[in-house]
N, C-alpha and C. Protein backbone atom coordinates (compact mmCIF):
# COMPACT_ATOMS: atom_id res chain seq x y z
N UNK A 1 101.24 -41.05 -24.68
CA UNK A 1 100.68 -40.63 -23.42
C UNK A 1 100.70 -41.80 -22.45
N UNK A 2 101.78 -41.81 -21.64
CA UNK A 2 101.72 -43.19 -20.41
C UNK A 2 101.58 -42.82 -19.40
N UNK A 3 100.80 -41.78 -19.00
CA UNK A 3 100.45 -41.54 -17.60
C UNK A 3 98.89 -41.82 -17.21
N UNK A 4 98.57 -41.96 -16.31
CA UNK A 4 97.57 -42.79 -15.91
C UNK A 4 96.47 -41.31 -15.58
N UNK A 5 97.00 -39.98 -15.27
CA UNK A 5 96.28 -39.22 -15.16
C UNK A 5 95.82 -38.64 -16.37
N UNK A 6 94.39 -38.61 -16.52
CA UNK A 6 93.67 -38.07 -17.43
C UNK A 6 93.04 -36.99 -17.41
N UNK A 7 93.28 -36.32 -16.71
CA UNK A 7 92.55 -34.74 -16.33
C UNK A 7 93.06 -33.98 -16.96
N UNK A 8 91.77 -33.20 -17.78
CA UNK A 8 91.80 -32.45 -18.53
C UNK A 8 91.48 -30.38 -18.80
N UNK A 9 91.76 -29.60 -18.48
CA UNK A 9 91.54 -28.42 -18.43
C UNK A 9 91.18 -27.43 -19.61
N UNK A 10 90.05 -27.43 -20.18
CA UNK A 10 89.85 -26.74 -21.13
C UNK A 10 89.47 -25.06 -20.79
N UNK A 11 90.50 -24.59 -21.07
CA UNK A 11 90.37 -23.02 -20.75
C UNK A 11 89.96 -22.41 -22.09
N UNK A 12 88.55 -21.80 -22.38
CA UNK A 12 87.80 -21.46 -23.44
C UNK A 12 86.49 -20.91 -22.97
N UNK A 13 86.45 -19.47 -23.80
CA UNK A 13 85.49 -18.48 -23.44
C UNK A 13 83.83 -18.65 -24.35
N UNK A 14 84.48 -19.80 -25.49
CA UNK A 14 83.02 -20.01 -26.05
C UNK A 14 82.43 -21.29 -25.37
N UNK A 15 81.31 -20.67 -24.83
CA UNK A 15 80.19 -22.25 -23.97
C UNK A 15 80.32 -23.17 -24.57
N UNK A 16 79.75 -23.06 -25.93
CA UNK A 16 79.45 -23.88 -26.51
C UNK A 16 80.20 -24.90 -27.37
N UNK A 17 81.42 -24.64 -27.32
CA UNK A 17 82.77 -24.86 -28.29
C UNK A 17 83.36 -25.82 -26.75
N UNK A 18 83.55 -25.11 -25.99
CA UNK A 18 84.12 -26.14 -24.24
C UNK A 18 82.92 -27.02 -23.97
N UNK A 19 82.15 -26.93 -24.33
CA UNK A 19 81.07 -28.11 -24.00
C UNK A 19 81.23 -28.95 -24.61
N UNK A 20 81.39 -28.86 -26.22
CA UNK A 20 81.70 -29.80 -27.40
C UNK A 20 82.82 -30.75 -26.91
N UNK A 21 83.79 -29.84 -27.10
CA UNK A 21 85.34 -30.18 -26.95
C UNK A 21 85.32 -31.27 -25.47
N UNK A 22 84.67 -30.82 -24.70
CA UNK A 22 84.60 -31.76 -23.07
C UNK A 22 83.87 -33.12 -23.73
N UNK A 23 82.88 -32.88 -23.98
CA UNK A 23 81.96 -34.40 -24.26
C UNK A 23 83.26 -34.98 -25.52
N UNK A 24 83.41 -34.45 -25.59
CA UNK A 24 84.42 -35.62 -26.73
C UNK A 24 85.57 -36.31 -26.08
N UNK A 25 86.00 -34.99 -25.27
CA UNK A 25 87.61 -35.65 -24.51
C UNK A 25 86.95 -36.69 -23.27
N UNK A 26 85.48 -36.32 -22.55
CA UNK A 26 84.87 -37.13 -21.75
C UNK A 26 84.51 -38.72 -22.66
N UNK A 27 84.19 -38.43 -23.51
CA UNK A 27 84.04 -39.79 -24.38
C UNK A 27 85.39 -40.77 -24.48
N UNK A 28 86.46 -40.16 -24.62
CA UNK A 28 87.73 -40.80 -24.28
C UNK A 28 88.83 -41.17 -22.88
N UNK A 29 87.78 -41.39 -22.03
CA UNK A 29 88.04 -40.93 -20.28
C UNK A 29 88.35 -40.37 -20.38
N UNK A 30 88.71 -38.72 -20.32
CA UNK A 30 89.49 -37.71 -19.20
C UNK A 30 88.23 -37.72 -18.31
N UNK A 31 89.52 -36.56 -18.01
CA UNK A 31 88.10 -35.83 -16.34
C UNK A 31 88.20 -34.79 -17.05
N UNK A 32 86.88 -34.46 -17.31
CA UNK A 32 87.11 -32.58 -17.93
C UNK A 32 86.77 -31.33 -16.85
N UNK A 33 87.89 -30.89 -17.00
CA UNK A 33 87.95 -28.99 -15.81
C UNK A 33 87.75 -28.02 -17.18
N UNK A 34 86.99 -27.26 -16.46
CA UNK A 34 86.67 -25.98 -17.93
C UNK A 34 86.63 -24.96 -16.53
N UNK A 35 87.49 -23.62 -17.66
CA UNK A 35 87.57 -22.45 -16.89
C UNK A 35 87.28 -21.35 -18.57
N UNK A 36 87.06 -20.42 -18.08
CA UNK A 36 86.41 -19.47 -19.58
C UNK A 36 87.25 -18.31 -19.11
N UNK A 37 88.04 -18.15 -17.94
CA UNK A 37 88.99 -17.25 -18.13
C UNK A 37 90.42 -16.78 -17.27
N UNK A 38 90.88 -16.37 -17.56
CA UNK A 38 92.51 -16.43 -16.33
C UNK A 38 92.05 -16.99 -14.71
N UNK A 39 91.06 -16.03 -14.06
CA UNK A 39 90.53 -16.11 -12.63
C UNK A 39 90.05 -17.62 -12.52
N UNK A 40 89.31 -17.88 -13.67
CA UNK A 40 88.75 -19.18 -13.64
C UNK A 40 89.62 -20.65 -13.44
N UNK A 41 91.08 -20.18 -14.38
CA UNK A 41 91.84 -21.34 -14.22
C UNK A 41 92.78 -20.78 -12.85
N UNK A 42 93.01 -20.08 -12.22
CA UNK A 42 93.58 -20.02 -10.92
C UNK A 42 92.83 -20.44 -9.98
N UNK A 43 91.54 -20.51 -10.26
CA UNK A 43 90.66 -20.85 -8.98
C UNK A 43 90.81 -22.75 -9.36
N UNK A 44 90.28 -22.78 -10.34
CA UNK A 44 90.55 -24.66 -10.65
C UNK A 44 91.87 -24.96 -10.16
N UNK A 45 93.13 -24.40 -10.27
CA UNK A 45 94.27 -24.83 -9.38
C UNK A 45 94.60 -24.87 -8.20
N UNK A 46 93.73 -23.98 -7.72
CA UNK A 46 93.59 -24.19 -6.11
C UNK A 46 93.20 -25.37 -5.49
N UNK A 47 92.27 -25.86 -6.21
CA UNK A 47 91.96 -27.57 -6.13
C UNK A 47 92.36 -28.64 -6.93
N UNK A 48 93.05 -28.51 -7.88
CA UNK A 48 93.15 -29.27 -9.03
C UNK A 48 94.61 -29.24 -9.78
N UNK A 49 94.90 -30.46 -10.16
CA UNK A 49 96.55 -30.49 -11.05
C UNK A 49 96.11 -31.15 -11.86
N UNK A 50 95.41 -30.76 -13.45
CA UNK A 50 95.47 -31.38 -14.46
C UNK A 50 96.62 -31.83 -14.89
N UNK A 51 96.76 -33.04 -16.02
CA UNK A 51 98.08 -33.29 -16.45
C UNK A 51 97.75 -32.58 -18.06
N UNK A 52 96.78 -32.49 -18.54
CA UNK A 52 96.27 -31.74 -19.58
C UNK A 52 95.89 -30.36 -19.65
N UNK A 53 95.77 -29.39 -21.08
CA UNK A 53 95.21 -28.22 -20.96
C UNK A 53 95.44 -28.31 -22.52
N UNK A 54 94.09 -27.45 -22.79
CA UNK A 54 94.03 -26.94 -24.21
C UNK A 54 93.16 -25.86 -23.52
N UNK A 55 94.63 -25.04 -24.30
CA UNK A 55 93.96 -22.98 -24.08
C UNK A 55 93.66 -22.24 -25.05
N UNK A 56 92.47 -21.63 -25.20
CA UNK A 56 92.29 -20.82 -26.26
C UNK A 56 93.18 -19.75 -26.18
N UNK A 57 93.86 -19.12 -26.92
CA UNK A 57 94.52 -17.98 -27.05
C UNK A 57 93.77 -16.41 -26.92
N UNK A 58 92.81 -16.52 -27.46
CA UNK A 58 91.87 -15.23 -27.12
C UNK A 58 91.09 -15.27 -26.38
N UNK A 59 90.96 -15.05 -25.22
CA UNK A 59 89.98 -15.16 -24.40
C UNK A 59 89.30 -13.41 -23.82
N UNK A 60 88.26 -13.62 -23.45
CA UNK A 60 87.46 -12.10 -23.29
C UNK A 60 87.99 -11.90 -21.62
N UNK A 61 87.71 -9.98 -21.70
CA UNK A 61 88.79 -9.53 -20.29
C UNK A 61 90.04 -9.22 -20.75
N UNK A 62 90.70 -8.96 -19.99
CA UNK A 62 92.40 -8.38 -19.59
C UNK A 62 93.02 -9.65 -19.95
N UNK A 63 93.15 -10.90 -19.64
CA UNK A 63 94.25 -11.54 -19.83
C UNK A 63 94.12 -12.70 -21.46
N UNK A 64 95.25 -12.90 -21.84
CA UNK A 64 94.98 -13.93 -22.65
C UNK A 64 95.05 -15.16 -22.50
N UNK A 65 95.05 -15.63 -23.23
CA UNK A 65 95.58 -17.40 -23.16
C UNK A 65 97.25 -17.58 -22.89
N UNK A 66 97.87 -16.35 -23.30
CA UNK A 66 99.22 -16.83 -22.83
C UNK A 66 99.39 -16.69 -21.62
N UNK A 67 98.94 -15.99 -20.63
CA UNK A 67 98.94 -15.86 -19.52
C UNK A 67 98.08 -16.65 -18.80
N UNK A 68 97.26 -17.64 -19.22
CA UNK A 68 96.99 -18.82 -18.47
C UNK A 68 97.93 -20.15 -19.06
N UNK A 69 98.69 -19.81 -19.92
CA UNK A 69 99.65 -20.98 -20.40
C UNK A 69 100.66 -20.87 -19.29
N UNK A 70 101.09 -19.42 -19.09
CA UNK A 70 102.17 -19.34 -17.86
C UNK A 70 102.11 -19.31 -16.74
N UNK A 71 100.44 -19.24 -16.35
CA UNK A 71 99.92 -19.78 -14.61
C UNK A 71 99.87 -21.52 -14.78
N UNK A 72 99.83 -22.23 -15.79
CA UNK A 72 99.52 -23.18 -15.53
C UNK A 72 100.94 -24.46 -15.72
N UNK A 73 101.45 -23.89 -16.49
CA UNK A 73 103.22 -24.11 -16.06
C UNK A 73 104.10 -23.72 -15.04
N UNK A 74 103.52 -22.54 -14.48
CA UNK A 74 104.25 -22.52 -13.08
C UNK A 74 103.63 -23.62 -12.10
N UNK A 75 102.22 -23.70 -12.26
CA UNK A 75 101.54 -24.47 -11.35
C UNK A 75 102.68 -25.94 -11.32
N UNK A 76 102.72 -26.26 -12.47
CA UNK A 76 102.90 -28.00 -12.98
C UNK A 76 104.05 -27.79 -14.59
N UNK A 77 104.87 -28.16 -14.33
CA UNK A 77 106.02 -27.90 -15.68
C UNK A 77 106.02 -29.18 -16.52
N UNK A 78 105.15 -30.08 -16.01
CA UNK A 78 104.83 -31.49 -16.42
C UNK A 78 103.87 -31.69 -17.16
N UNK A 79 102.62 -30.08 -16.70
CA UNK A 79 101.69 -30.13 -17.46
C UNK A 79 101.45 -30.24 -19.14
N UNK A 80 101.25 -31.49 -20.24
CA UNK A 80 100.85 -31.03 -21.38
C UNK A 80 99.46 -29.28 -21.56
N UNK A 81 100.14 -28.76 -22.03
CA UNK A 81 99.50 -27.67 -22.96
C UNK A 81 99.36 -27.63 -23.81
N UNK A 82 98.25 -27.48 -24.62
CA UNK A 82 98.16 -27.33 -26.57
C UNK A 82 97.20 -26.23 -26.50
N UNK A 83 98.06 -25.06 -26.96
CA UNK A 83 97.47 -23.50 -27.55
C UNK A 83 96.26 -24.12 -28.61
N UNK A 84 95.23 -23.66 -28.59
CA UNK A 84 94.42 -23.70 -29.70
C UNK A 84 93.92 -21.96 -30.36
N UNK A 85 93.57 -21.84 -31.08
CA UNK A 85 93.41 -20.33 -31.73
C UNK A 85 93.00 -20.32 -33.48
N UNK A 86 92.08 -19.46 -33.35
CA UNK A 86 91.25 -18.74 -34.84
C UNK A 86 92.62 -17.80 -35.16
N UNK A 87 93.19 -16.98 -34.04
CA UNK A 87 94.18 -16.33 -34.83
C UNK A 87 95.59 -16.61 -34.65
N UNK A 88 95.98 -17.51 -35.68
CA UNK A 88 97.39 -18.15 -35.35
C UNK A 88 98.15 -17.18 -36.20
N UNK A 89 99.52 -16.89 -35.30
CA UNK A 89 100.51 -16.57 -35.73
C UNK A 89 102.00 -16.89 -35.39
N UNK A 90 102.71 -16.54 -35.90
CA UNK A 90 104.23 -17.00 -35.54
C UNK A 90 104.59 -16.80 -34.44
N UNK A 91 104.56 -15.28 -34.17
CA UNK A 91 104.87 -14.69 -32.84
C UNK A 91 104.18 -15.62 -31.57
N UNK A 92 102.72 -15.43 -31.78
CA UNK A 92 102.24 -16.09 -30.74
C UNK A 92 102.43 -17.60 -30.44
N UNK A 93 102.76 -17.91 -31.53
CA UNK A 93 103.26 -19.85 -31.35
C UNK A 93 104.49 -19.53 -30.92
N UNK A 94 105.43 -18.82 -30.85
CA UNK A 94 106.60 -18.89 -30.31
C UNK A 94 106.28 -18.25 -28.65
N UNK A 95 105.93 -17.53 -28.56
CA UNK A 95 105.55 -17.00 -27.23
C UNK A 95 104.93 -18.46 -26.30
N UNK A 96 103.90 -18.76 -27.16
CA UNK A 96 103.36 -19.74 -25.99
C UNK A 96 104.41 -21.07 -25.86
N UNK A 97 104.86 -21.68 -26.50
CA UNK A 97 105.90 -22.52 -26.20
C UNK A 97 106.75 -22.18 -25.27
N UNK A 98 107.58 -20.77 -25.44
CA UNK A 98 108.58 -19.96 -24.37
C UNK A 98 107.67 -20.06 -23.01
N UNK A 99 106.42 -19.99 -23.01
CA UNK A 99 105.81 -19.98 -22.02
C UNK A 99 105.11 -21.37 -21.30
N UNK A 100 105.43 -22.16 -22.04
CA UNK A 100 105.29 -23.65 -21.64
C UNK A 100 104.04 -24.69 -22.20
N UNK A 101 103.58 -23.86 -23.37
CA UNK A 101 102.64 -24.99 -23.70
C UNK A 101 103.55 -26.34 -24.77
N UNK A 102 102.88 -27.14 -24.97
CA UNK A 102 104.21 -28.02 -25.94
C UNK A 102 103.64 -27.97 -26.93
N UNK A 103 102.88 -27.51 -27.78
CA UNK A 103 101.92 -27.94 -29.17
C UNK A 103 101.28 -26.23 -29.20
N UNK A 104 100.96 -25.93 -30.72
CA UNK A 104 100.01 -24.64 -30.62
C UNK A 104 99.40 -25.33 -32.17
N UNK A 105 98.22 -25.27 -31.98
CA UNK A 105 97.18 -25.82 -32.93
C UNK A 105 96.36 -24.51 -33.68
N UNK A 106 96.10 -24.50 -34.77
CA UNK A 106 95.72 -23.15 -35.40
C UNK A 106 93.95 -24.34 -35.89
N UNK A 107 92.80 -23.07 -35.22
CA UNK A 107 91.47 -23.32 -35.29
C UNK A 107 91.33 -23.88 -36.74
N UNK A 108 90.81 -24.67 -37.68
CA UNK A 108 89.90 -25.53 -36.62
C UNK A 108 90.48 -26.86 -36.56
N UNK A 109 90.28 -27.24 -35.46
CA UNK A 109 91.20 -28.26 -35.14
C UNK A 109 90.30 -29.06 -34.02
N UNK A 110 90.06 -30.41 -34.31
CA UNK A 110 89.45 -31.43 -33.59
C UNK A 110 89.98 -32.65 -32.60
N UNK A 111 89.17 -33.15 -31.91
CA UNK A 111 90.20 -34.13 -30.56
C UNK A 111 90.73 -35.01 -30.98
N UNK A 112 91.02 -35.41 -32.37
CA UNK A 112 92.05 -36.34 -32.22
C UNK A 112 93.54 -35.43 -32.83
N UNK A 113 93.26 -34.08 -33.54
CA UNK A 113 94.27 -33.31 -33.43
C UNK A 113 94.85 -32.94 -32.10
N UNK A 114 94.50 -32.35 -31.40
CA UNK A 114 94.42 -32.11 -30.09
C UNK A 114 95.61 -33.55 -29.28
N UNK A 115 94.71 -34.08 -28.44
CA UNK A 115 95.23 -35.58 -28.62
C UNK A 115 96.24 -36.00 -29.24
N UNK A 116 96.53 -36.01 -30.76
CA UNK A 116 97.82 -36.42 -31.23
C UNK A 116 98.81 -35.35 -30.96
N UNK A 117 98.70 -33.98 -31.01
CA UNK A 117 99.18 -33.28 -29.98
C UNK A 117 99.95 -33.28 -28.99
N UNK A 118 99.33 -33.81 -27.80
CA UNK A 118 99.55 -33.90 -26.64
C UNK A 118 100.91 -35.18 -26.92
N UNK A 119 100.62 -36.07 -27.67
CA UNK A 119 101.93 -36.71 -27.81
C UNK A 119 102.41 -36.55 -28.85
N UNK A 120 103.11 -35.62 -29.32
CA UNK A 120 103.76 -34.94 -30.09
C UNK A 120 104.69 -33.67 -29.16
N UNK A 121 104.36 -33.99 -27.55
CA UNK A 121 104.89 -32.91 -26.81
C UNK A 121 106.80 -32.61 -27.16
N UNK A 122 107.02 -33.81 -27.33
CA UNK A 122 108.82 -33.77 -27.56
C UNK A 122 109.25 -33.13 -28.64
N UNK A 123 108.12 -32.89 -30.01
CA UNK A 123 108.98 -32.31 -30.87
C UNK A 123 109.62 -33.23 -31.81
N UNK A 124 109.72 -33.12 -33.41
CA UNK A 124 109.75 -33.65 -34.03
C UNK A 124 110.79 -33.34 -35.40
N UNK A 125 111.50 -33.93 -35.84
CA UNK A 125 112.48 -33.26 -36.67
C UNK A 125 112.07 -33.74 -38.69
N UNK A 126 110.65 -34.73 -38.13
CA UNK A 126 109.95 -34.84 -39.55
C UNK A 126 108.88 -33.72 -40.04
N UNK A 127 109.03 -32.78 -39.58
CA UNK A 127 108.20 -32.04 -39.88
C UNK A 127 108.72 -30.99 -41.67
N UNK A 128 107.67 -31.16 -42.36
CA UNK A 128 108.01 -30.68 -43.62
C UNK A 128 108.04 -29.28 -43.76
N UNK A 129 109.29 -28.94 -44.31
CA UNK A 129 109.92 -27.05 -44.96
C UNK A 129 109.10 -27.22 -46.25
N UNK A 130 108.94 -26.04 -46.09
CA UNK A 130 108.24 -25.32 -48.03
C UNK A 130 109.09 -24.25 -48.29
N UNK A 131 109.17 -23.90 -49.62
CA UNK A 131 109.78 -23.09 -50.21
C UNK A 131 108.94 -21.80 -50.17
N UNK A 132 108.07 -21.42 -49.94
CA UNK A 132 106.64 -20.80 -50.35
C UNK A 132 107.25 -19.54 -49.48
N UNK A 133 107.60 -18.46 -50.61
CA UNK A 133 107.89 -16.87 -49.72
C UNK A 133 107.07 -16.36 -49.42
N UNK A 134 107.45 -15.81 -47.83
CA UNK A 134 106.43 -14.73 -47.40
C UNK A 134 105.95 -13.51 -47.95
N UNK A 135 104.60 -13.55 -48.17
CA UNK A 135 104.13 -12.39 -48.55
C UNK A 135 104.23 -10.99 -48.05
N UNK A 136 103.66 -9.72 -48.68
CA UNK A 136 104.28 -8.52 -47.37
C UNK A 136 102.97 -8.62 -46.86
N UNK A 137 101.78 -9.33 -47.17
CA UNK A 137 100.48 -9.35 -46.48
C UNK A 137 100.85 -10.72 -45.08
N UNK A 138 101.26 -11.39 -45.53
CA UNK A 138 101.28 -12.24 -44.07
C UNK A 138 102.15 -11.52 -43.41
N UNK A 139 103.53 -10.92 -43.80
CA UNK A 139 104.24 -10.23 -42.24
C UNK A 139 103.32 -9.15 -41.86
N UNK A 140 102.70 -8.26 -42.53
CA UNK A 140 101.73 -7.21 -42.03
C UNK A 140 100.87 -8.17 -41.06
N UNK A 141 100.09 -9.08 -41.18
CA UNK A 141 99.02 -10.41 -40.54
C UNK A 141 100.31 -10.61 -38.98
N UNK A 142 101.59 -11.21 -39.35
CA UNK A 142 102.27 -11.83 -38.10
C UNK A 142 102.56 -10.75 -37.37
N UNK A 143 102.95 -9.53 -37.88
CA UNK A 143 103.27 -8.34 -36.88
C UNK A 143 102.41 -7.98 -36.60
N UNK A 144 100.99 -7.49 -36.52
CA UNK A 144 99.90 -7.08 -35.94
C UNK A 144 99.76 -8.21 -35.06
N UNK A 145 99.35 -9.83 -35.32
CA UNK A 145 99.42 -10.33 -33.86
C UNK A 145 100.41 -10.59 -33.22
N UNK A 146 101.98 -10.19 -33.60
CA UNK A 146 102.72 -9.91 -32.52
C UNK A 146 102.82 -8.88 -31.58
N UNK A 147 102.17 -7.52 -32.12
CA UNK A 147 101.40 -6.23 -31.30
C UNK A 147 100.50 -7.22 -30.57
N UNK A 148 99.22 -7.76 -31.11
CA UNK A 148 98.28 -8.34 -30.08
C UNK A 148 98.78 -8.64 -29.14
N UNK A 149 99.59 -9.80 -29.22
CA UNK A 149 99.94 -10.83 -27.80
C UNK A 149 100.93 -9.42 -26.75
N UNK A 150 101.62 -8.94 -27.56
CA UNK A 150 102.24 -8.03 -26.30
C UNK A 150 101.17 -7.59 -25.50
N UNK A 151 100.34 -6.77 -26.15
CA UNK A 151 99.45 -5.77 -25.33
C UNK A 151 98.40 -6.47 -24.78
N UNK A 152 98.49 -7.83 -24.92
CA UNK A 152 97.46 -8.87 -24.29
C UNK A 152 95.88 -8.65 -24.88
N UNK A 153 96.14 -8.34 -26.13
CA UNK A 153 94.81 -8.43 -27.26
C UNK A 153 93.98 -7.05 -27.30
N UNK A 154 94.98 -6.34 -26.64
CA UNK A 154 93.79 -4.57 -26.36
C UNK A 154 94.14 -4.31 -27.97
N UNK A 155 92.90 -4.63 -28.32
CA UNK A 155 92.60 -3.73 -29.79
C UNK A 155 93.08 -2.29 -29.81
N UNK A 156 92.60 -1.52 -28.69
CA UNK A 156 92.84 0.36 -29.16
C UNK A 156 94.80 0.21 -28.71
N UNK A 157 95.12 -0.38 -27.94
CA UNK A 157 96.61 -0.14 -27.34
C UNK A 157 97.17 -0.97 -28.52
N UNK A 158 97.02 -1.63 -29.71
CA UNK A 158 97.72 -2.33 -30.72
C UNK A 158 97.57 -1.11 -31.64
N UNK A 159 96.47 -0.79 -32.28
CA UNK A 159 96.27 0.11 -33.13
C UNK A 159 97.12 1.49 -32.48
N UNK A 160 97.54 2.01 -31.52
CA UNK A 160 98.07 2.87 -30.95
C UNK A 160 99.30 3.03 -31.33
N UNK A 161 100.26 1.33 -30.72
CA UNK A 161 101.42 0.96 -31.37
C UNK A 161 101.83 0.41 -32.61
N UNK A 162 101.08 0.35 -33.46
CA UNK A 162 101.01 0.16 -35.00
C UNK A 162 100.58 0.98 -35.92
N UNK A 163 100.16 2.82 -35.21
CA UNK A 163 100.35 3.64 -36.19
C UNK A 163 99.19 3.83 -37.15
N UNK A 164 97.91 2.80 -36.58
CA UNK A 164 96.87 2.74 -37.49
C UNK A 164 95.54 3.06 -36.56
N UNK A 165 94.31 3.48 -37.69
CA UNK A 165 93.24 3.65 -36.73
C UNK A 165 92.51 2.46 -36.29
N UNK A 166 91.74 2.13 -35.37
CA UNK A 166 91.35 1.40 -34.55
C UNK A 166 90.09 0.52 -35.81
N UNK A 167 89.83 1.22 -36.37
CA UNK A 167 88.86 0.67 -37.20
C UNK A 167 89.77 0.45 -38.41
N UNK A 168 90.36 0.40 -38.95
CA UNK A 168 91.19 0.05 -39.93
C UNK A 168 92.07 -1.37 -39.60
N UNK A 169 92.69 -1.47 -37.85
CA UNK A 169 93.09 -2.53 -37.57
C UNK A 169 92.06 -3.49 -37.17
N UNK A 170 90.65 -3.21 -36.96
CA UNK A 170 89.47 -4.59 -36.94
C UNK A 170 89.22 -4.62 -37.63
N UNK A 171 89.55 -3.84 -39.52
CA UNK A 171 88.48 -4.23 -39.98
C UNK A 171 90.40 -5.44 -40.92
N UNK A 172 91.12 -4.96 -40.52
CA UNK A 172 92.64 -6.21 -40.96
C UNK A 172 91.92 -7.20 -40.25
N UNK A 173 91.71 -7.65 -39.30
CA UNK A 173 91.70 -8.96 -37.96
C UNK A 173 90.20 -9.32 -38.69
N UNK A 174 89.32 -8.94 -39.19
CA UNK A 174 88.41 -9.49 -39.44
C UNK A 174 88.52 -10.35 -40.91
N UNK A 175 89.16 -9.93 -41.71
CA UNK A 175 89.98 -10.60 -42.79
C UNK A 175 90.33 -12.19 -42.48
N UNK A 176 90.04 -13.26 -43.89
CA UNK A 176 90.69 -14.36 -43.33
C UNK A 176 92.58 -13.96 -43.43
N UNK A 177 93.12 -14.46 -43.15
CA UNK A 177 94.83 -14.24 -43.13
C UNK A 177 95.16 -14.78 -44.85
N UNK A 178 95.64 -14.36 -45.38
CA UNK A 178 96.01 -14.85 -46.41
C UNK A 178 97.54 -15.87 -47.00
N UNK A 179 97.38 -16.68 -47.66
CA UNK A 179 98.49 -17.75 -47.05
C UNK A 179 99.38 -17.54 -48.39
């Protein structure tokens, strides 16, 4: 990280989790900007060009986190982004990259993850392959949140397009993911 700007944008719908996360990145100079939802980080850009952002992926309302990954790359294409998320999946780590974040971090994950992150934006060719086959329970897990992210997390419009009842697909998402 050799840029002198330290401003930081934490887009996250839990108070108490963006409060945490700020006093820590504030403990390491940034400037911390917190927005808790799409409207929130368009209005902070009206005044503001972070060189940072860590976005939660689920956020409450109509829009998700990928759609503040792609307001905030149009804003600034310079901007570091690191997706953070409880529900990581393939689909959606590929989506948000296509969409400009450089890092997607799967919950729980702390500021010096985060942080090492952010310089890790270029991408890395040491990263370790496993042999370990996919289960038919994790593609059932990656294709349901690849329904999510399309439909921008509408629970009844996923269960709609996946053929299942609405309570049968919260009571899958409430499940840990199985590895």
């Amino acid at each position: 990280m050799e840029t002198t700007d330290r401003t930081l944008l934490i887009v996250e719908d839990d108070a108490a989790f963006a409060r945490t996360l700020g006093r820590s990145f504030e403990r390491r100079d940034y400037t911390v900007l917190q927005a808790a939802s799409f409207d929130e980080v368009t209005a902070v850009l009206q005044t503001q060009s972070p060189h940072y952002a860590v976005v939660d992926l689920k956020l409450h309302g109509d829009a998700s986190g990928l759609a503040c990954v792609q307001a905030l790359h149009a804003h600034d294409a310079t901007m570091l982004i690191v997706v953070l998320t409880g529900f990581a999946s393939i689909a959606t780590a590929v989506e948000a990259i296509k969409l400009g974040a450089c890092h997607y971090l799967a919950k729980p994950s702390n500021t010096d993850d985060i942080e090492a992150a952010f310089g890790r934006a270029g991408g890395t060719t040491e990263v370790e392959l496993t042999n370990r086959a996919t289960s038919i329970k994790t593609l059932e897990w990656e294709r349901i949140h690849e329904v999510l992210a399309e439909t921008g997390f509408n629970i009844s419009e996923t269960a709609r397009r996946l053929g299942m009842h609405r309570r049968t697909l919260a009571r899958k998402l409430g499940k840990q993911q199985v590895k």
